[in-house]
Protein backbone atom coordinates (compact mmCIF):
# COMPACT_ATOMS: atom_id res chain seq x y z
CA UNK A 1 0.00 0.00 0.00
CA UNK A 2 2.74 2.29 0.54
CA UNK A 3 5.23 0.63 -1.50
CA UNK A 4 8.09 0.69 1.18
CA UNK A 5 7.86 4.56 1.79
CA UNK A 6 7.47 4.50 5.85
CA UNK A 7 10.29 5.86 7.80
CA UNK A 8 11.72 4.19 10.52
CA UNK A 9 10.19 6.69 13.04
CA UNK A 10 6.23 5.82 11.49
CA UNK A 11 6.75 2.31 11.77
CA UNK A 12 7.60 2.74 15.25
CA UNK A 13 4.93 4.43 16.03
CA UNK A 14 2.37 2.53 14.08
CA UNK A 15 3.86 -0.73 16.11
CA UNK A 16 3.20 1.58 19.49
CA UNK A 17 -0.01 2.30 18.47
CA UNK A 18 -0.75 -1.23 17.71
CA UNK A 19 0.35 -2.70 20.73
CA UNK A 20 -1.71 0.12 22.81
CA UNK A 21 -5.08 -1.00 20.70
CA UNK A 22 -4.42 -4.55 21.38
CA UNK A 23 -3.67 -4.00 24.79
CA UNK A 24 -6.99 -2.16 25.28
CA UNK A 25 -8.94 -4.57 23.59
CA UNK A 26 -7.39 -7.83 25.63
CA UNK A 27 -7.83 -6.95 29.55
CA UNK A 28 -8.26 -3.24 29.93
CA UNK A 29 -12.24 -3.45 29.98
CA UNK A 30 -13.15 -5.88 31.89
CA UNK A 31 -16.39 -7.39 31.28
CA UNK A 32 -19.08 -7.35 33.97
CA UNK A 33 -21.76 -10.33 34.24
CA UNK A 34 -24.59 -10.38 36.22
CA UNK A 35 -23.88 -13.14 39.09
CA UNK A 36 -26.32 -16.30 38.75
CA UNK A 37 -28.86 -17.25 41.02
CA UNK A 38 -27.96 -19.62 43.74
CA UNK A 39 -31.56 -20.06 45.58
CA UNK A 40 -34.05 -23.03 44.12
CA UNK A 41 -37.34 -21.04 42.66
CA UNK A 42 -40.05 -22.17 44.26
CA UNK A 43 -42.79 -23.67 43.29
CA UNK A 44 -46.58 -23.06 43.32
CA UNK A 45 -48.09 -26.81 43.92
CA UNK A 46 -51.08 -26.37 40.96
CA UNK A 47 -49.36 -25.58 38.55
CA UNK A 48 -47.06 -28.48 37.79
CA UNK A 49 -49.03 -31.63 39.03
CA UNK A 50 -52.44 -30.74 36.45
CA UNK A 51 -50.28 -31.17 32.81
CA UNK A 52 -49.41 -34.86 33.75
CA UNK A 53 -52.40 -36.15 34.10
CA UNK A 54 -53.61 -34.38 31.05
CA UNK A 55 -50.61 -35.34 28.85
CA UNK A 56 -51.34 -39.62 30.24
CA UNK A 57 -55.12 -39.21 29.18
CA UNK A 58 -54.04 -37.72 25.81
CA UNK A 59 -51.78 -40.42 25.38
CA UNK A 60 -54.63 -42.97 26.73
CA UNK A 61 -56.77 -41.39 23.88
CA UNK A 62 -54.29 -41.19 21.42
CA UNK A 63 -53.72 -45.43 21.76
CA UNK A 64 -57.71 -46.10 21.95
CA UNK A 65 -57.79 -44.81 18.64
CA UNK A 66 -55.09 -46.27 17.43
């Protein structure tokens, strides 16, 4: 691209200026994560015990007509 015509001196400071974006980009921000829960949700006792019995008499339904 420049067909050799960098000094010394611009290389240098292209490398510096290099170095400094890589630097910034590798550890200088770190990145901050919201911590995960450690409690068990709890549970309401309706809602989870009335879809098994529905899915077995679907499937009950589904082999009487087959």
């Amino acid at each position: 691209m420049l067909s050799g015509r960098i000094s010394n001196q611009d290389e240098d400071e292209v490398e510096d200026e290099l170095a400094a974006l890589e630097a910034e980009l590798s550890g200088a921000r770190p990145v901050s994560l919201p911590s995960a829960p450690n409690t068990v949700p709890e549970r309401t006792g309706g809602e989870e015990a009335e879809p098994e019995p529905a899915r077995t008499k679907q499937t009950e339904r589904q082999a009487v007509l087959a």
